[in-house]
Protein backbone atom coordinates (compact mmCIF):
# COMPACT_ATOMS: atom_id res chain seq x y z
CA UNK A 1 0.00 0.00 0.00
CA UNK A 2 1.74 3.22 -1.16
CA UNK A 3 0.34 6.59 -0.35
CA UNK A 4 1.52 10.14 -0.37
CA UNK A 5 2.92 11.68 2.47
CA UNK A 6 -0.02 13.96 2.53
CA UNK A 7 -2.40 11.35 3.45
CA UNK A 8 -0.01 8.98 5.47
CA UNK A 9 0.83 11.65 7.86
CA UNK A 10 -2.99 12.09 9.70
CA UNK A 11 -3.56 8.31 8.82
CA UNK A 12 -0.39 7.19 10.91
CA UNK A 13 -2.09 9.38 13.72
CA UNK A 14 -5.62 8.53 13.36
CA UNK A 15 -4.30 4.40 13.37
CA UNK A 16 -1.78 5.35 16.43
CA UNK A 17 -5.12 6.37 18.46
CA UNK A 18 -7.64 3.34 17.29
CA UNK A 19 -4.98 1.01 18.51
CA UNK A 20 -4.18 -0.52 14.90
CA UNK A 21 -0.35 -0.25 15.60
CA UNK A 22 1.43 -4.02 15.32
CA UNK A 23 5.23 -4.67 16.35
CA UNK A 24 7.49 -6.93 14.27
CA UNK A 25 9.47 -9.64 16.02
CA UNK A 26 13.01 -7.20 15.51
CA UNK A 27 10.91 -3.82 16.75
CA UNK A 28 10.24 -5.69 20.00
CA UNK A 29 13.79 -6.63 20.51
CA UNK A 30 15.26 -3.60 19.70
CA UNK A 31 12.30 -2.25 22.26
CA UNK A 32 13.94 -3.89 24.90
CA UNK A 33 17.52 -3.28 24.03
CA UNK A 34 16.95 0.90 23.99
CA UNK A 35 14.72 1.09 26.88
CA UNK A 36 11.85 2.53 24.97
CA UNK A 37 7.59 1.54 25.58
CA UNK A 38 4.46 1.46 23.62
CA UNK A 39 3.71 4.58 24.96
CA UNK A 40 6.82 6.14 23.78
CA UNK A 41 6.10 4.20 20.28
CA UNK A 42 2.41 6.08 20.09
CA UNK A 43 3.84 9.27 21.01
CA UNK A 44 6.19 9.34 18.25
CA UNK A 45 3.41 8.38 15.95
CA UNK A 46 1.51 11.02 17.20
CA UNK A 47 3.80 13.73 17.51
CA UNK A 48 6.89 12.59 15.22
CA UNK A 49 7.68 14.13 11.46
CA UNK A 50 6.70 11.37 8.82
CA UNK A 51 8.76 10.79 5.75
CA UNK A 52 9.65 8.40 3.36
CA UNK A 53 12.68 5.99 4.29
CA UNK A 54 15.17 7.06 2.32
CA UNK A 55 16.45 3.31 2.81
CA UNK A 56 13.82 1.56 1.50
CA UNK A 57 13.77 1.75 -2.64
CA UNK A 58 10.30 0.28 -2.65
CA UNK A 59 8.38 3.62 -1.40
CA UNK A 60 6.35 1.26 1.08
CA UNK A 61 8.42 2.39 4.48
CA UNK A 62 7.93 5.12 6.29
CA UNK A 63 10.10 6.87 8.60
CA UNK A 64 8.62 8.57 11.67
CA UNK A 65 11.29 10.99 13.53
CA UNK A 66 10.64 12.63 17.14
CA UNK A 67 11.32 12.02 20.88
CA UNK A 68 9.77 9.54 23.06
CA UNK A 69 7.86 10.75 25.67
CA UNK A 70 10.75 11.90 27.92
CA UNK A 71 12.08 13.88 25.46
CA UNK A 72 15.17 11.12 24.08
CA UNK A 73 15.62 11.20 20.53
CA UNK A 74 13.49 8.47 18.88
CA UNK A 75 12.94 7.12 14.79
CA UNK A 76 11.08 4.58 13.93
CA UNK A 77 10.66 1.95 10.72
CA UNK A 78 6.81 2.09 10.02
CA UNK A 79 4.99 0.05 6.90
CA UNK A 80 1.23 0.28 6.58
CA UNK A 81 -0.78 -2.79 6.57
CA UNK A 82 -4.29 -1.30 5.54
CA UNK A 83 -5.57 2.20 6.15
CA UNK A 84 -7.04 1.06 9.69
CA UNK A 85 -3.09 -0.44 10.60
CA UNK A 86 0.79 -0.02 10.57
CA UNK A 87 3.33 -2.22 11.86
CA UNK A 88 6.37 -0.68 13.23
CA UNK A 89 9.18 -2.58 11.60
CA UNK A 90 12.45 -1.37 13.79
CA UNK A 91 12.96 1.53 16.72
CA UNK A 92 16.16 3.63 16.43
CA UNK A 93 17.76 5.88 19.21
């Protein structure tokens, strides 16, 4: 599912809020390795800058830059499912 960034910026918010947000097997481990939460995850969705990955030559992956909820510098690998849910592929600090 590729969109433009117009559209995929209030759609990663309005799926962050209905709970639609997924984790891959590699964004929970890295989870635990940096210390950071869900909640910090769903703040960054909510408050973070949305781009494309500049990694990814498909154009599926997003990349969602911000802090976590304390203020720590946080990134984030995102990929949307459907419009109603995203899973976060990775967490970066």
């Amino acid at each position: 599912m590729i969109i433009d960034l117009d559209e995929a910026r209030p759609l990663v918010r309005q799926i962050a809020k209905s709970g639609g947000v997924a984790l891959s097997p590699h964004c929970l481990d890295q989870m635990e390795e940096r210390g950071v939460e869900m909640s910090d995850i769903l703040y960054l969705l909510n408050w973070g800058d949305i781009d494309r990955n500049p990694s990814d030559k498909s154009g599926k992956r997003l990349l969602v830059s911000g802090t976590d909820i304390e203020g720590v510098d946080l990134k984030a690998s995102i990929v949307f499912l459907s419009r109603d849910s995203l899973l976060v592929i990775t967490v970066m600090g």
